[in-house]
N, C-alpha and C. Protein backbone atom coordinates (compact mmCIF):
# COMPACT_ATOMS: atom_id res chain seq x y z
N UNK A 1 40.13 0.64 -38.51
CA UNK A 1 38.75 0.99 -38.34
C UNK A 1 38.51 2.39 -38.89
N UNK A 2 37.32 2.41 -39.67
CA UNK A 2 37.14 4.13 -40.68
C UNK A 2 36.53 5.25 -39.47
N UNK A 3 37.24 6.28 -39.52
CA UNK A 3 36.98 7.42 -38.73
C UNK A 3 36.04 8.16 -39.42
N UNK A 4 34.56 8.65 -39.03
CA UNK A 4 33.36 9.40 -39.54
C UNK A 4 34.14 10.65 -39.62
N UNK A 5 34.42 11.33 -40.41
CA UNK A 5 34.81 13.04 -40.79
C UNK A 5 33.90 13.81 -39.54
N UNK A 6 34.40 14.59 -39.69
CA UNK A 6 33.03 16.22 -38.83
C UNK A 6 32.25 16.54 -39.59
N UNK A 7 32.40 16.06 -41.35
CA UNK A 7 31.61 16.76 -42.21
C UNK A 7 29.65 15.88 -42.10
N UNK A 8 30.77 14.50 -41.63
CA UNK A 8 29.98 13.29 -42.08
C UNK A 8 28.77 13.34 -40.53
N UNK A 9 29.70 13.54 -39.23
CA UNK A 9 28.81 13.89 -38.07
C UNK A 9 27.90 14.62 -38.20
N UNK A 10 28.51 15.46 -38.97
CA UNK A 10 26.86 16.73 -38.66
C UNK A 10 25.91 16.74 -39.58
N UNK A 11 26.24 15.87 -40.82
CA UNK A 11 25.37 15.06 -41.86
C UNK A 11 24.32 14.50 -41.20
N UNK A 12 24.95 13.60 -40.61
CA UNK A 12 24.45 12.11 -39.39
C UNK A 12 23.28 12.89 -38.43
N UNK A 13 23.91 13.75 -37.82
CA UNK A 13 23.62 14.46 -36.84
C UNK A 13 22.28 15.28 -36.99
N UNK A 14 22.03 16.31 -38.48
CA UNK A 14 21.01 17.22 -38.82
C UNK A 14 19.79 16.16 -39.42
N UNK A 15 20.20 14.75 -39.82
CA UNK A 15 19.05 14.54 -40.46
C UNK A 15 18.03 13.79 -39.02
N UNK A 16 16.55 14.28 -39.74
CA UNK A 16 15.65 13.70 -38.84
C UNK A 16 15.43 12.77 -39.09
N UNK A 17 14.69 12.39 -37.95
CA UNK A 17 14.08 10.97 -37.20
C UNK A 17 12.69 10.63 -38.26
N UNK A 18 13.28 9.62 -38.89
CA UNK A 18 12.17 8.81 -39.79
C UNK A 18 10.60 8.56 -39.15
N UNK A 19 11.06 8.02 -38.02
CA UNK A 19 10.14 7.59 -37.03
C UNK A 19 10.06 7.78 -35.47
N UNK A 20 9.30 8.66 -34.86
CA UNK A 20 9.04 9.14 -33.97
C UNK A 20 9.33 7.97 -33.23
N UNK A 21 9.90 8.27 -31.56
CA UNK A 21 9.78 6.77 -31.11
C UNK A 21 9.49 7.37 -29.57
N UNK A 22 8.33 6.76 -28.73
CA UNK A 22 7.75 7.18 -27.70
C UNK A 22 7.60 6.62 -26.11
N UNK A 23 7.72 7.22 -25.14
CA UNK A 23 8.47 6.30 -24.22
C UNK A 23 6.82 6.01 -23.47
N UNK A 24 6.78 4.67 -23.11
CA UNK A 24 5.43 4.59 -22.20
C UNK A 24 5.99 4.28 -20.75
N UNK A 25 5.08 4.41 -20.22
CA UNK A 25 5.25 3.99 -18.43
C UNK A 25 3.91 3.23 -17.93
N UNK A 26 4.30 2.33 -17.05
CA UNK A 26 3.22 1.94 -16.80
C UNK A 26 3.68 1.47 -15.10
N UNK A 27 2.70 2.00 -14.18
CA UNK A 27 3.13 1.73 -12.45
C UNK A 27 2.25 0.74 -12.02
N UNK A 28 2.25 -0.02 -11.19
CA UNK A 28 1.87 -0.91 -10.48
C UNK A 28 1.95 -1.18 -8.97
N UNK A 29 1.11 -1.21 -8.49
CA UNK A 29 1.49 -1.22 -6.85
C UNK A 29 1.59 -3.09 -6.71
N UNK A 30 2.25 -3.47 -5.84
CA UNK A 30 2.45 -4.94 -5.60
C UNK A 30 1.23 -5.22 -4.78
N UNK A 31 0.78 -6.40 -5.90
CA UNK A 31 -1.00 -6.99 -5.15
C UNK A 31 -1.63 -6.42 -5.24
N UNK A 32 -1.75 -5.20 -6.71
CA UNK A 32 -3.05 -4.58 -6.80
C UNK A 32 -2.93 -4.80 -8.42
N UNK A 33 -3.91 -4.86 -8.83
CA UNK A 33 -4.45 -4.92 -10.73
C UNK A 33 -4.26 -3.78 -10.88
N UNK A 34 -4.64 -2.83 -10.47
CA UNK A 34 -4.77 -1.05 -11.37
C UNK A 34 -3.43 -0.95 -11.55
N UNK A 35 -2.96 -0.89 -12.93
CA UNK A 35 -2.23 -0.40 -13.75
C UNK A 35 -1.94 1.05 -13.76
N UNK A 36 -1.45 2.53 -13.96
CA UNK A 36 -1.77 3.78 -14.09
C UNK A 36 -0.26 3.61 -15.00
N UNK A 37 -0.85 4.09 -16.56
CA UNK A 37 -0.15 4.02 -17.50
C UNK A 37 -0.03 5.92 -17.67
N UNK A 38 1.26 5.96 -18.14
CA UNK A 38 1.86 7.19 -19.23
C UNK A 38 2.37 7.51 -20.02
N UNK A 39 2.30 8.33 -20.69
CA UNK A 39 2.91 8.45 -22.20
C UNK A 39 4.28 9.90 -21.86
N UNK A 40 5.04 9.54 -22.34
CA UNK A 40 6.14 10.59 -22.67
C UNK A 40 5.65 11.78 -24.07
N UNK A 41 4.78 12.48 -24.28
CA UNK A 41 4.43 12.55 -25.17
C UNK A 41 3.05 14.16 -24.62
N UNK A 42 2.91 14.70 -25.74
CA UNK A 42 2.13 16.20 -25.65
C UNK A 42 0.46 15.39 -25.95
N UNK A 43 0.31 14.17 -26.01
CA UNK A 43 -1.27 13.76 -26.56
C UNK A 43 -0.92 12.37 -25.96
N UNK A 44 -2.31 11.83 -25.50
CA UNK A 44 -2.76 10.82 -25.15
C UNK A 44 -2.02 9.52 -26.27
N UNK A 45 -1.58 8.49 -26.23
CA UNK A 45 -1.02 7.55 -27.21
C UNK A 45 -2.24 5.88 -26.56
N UNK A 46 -2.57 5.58 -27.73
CA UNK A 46 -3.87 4.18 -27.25
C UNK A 46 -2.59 3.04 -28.15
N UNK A 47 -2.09 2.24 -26.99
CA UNK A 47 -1.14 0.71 -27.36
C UNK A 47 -1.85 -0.02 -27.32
N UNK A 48 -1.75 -0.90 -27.79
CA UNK A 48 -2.25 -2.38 -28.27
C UNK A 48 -3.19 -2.14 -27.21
N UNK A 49 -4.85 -1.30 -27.07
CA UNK A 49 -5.47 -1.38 -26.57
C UNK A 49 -5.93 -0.61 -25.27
N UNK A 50 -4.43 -0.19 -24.81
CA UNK A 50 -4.81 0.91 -23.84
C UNK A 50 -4.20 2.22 -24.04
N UNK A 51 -4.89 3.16 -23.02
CA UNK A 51 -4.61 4.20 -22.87
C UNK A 51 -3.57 4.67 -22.04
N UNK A 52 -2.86 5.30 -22.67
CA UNK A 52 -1.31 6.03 -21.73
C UNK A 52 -1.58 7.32 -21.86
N UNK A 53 -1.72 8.23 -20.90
CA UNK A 53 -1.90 9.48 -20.48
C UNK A 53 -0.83 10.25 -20.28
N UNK A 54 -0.99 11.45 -21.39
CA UNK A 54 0.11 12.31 -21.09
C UNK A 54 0.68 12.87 -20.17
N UNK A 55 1.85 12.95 -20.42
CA UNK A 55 2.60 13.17 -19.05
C UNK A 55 3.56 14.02 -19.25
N UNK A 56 3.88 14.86 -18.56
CA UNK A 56 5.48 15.41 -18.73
C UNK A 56 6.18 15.03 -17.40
N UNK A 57 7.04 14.18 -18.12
CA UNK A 57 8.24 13.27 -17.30
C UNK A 57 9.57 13.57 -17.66
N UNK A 58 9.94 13.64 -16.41
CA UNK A 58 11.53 13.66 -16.94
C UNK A 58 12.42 12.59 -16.05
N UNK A 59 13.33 11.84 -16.86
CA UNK A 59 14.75 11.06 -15.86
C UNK A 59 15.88 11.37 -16.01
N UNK A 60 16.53 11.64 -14.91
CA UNK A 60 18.13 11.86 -14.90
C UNK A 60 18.98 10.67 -14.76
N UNK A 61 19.53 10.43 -15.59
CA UNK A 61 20.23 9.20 -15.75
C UNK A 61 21.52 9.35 -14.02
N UNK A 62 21.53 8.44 -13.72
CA UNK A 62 22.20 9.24 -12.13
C UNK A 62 23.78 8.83 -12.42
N UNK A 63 24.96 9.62 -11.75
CA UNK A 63 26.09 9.47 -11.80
C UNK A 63 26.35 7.84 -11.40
N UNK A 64 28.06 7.83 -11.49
CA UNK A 64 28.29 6.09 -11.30
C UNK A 64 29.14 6.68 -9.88
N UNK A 65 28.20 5.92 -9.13
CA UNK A 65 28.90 6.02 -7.54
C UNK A 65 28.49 4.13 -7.17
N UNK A 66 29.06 4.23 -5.74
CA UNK A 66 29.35 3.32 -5.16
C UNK A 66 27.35 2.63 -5.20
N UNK A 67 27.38 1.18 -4.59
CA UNK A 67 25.93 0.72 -4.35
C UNK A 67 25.63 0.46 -5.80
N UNK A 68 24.05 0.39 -5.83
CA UNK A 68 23.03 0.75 -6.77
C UNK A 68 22.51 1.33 -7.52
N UNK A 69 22.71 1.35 -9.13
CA UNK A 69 22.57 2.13 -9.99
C UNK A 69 20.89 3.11 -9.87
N UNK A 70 20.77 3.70 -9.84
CA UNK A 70 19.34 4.58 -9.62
C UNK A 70 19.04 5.43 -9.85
N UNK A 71 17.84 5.56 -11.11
CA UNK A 71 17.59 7.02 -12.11
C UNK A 71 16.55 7.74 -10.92
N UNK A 72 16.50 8.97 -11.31
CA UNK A 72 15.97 9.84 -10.82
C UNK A 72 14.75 10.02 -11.97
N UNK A 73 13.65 10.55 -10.95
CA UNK A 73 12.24 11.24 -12.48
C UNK A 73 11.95 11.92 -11.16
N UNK A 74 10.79 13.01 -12.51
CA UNK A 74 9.88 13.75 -12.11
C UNK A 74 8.86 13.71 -13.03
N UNK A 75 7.70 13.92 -12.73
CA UNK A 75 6.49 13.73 -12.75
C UNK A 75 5.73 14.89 -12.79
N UNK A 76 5.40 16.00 -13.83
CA UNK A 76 4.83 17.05 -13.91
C UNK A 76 3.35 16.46 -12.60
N UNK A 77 2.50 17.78 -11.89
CA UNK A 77 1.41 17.50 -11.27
C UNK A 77 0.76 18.05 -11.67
N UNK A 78 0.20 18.81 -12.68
CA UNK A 78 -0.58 19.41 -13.32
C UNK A 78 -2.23 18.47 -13.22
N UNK A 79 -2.32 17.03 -13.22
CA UNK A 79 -3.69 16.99 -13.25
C UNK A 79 -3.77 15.85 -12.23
N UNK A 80 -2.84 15.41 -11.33
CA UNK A 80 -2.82 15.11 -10.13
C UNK A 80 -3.15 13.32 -10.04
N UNK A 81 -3.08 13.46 -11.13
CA UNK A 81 -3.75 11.76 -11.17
C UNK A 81 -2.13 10.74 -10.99
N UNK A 82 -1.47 10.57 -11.13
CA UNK A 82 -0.29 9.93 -10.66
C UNK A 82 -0.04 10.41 -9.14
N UNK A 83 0.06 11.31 -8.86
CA UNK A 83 0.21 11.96 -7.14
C UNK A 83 -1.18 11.00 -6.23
N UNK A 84 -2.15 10.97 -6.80
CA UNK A 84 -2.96 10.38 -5.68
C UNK A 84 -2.83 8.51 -5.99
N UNK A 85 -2.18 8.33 -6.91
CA UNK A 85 -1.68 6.74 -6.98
C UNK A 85 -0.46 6.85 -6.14
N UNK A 86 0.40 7.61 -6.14
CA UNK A 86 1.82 7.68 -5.61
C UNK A 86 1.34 7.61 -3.83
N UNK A 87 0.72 8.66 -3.62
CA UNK A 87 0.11 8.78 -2.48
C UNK A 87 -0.36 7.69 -1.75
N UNK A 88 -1.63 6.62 -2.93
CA UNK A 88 -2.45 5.87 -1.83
C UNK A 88 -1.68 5.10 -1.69
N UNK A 89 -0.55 4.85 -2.47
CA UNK A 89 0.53 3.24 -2.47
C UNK A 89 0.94 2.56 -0.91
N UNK A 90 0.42 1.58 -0.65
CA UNK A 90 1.07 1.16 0.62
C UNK A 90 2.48 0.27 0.24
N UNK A 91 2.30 -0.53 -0.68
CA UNK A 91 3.69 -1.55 -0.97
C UNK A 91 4.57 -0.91 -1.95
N UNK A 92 5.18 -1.67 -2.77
CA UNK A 92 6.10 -1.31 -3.49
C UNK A 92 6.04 -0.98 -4.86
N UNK A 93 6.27 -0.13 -5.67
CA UNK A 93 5.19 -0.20 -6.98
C UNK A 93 6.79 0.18 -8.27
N UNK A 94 5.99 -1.09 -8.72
CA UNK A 94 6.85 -1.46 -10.03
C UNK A 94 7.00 -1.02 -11.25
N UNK A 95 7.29 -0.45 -12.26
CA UNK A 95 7.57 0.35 -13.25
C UNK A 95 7.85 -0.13 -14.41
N UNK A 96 7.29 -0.29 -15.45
CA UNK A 96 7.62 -1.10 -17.06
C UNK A 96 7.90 0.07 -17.44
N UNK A 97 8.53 -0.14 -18.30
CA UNK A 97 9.10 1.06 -19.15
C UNK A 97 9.29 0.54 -20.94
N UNK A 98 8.64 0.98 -21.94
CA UNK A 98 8.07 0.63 -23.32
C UNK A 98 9.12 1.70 -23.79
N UNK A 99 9.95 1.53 -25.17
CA UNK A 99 9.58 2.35 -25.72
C UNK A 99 9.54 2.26 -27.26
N UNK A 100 8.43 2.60 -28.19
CA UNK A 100 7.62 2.23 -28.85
C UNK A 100 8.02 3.12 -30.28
N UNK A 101 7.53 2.74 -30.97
CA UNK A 101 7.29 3.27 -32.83
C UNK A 101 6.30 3.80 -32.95
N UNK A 102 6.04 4.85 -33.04
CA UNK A 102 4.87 5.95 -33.21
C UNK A 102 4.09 5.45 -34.35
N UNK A 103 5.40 5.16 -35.50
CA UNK A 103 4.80 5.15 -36.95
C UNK A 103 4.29 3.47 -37.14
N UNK A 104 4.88 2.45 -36.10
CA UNK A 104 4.05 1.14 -36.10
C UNK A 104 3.95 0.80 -35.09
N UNK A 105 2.35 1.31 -34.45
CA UNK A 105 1.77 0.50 -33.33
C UNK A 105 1.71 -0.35 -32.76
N UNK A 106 1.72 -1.20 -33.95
CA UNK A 106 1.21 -3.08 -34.18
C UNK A 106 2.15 -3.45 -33.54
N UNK A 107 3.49 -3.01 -34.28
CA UNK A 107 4.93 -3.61 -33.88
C UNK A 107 5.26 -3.93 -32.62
N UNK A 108 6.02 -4.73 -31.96
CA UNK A 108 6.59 -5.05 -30.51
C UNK A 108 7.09 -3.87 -30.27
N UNK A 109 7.57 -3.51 -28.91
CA UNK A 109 8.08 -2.77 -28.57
C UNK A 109 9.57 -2.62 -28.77
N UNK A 110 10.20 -1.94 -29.13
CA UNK A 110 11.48 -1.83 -29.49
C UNK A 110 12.31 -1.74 -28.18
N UNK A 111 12.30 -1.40 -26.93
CA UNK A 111 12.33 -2.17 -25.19
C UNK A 111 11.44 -2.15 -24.29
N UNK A 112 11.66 -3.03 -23.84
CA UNK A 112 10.40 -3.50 -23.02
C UNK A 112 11.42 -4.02 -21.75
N UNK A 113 10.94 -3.37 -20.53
CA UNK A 113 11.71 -4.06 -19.47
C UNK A 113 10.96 -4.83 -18.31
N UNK A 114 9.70 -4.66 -18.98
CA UNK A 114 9.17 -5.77 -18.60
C UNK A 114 8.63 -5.45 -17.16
N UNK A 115 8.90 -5.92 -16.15
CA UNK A 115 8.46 -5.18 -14.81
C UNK A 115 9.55 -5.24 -13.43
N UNK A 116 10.69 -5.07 -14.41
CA UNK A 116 11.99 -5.59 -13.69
C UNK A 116 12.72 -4.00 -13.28
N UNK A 117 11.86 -2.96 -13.19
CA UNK A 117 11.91 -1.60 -12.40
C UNK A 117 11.10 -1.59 -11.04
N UNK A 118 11.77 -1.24 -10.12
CA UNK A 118 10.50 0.12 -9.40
C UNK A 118 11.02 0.77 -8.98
N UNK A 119 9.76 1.92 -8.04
CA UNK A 119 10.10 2.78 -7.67
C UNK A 119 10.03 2.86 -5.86
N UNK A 120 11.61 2.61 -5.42
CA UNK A 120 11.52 2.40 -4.05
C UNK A 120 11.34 3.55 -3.09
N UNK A 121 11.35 4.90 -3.79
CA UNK A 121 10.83 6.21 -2.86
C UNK A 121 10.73 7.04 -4.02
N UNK A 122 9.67 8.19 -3.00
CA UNK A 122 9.34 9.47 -3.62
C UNK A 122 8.70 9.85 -2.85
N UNK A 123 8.89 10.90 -3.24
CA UNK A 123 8.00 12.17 -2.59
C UNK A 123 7.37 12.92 -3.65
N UNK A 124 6.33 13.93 -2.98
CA UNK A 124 5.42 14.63 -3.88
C UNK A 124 5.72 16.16 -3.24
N UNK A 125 5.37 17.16 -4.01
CA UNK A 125 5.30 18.83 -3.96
C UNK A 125 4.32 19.01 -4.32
N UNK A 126 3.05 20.14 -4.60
CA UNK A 126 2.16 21.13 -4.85
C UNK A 126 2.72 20.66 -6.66
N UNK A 127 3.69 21.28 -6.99
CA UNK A 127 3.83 20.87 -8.96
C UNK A 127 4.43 19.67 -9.16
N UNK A 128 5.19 18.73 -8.63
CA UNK A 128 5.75 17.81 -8.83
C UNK A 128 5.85 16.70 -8.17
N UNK A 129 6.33 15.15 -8.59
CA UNK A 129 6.85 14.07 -8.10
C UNK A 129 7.88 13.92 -8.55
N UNK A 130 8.72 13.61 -7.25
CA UNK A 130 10.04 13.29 -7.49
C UNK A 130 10.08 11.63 -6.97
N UNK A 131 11.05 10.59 -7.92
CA UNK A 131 10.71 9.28 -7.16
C UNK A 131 12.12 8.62 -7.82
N UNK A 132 12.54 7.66 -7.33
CA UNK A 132 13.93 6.85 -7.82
C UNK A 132 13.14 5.94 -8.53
N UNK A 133 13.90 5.18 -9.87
CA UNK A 133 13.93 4.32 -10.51
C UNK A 133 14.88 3.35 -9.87
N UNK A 134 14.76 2.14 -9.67
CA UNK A 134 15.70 0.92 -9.37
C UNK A 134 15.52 -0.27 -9.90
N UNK A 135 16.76 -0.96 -9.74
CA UNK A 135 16.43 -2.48 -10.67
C UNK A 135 15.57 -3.62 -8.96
N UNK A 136 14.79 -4.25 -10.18
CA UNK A 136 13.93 -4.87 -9.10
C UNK A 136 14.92 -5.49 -7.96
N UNK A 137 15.74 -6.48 -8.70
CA UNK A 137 16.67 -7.30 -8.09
C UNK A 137 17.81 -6.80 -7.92
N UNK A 138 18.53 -5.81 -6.68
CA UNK A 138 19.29 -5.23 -6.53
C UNK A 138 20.72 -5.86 -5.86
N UNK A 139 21.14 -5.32 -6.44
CA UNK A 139 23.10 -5.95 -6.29
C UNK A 139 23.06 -6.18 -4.85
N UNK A 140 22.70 -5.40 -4.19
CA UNK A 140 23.32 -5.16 -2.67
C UNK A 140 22.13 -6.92 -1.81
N UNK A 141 21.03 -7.11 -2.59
CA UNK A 141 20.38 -8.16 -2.07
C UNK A 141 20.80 -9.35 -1.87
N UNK A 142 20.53 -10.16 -0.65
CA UNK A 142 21.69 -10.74 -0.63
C UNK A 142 21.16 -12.22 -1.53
N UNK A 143 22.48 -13.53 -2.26
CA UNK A 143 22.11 -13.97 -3.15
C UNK A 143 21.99 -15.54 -2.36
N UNK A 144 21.11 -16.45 -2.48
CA UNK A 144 21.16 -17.94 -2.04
C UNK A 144 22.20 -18.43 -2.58
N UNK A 145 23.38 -19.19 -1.44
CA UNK A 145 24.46 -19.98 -2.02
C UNK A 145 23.83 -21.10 -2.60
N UNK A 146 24.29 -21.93 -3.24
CA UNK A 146 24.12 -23.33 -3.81
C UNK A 146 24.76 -23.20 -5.12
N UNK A 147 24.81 -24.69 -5.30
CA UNK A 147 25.85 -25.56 -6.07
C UNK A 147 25.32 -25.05 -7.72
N UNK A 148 25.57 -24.65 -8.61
CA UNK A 148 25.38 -24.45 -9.89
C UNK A 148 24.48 -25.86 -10.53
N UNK A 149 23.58 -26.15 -11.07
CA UNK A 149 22.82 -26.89 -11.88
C UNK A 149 22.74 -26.80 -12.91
N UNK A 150 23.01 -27.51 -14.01
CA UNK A 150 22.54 -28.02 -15.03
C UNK A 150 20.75 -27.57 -14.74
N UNK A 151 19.88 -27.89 -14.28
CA UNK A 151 18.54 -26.64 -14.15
C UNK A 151 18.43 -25.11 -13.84
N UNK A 152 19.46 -24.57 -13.16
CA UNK A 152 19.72 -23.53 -13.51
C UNK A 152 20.13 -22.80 -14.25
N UNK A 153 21.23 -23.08 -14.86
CA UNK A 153 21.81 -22.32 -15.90
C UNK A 153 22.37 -23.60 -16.98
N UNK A 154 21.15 -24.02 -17.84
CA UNK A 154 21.28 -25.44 -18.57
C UNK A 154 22.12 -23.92 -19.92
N UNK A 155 22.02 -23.43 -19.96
CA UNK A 155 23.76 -23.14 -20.95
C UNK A 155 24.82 -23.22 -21.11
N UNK A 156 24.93 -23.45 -19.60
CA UNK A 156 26.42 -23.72 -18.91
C UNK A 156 26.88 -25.37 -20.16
N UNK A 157 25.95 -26.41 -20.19
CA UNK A 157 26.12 -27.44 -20.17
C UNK A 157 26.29 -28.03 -22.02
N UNK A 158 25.57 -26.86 -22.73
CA UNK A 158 25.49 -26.83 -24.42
C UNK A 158 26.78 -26.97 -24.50
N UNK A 159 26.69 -27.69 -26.17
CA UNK A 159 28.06 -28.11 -26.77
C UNK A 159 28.63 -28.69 -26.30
């Protein structure tokens, strides 16, 4: 297998990004329509139709410990509009996460996770939200026994 030189890394390494690529967010409380979308990004970004509002966000990808994998964010509060969604939330509120081609709109999203995040706590400060990222369907949940199907997992059964 060919080993990249150091010369060739920092080749690799200095050249820029052809195409900007931009992270969206979008929250959801369970059993409510209002959407409250954001953009990773210094300007407002309009996707296939809507508006994602700038945000300064940050996630810490979290160490590998025991349990449930679970990112950490924060949530600049500068114009308070995510804090009073975070706030009124009574249920559980779910998290898509996009992230997109600056230079083609049109295009699908390059990941899309669809709505298979949320966010099972947070808290708020005077400048910030702090809140966990989690997978919807978590390891530790417990799983229904039964017999494997040919309707369940009809791949099992190909070839």
């Amino acid at each position: 297998m060919p080993t990249p030189s150091t010369d060739q890394r920092h080749t690799l390494n200095r050249r820029p990004l052809v195409s900007p690529h931009i992270i969206l967010l979008e929250f959801q409380e369970d059993g409510k329509s209002l959407v409250h979308r954001a953009a990773i990004n210094t300007e407002n970004v309009i996707w296939q139709g809507e508006t994602y509002t700038r945000a300064a966000i940050t996630i810490e990808l979290p160490e590998t410990r025991d349990g449930e994998t679970r990112a950490r964010g924060t949530i600049s509060n500068v114009d308070r509009f995510f804090s009073r969604a975070m706030d009124s939330a009574r249920q559980r509120v779910n998290c898509r996460l996009l992230l997109i081609n600056a230079d083609a709109l049109d295009a699908p999203p390059l990941i899309d996770t669809m709505n298979l995040l949320v966010i099972p706590n947070a808290s708020g400060r005077s400048e910030s939200i702090s809140f966990e990222l989690a997978p919807r369907a978590g390891l530790l949940e417990p799983v229904p026994f039964k017999q494997t199907t040919k309707q369940d997992f009809p791949g099992i059964w190909l070839g």
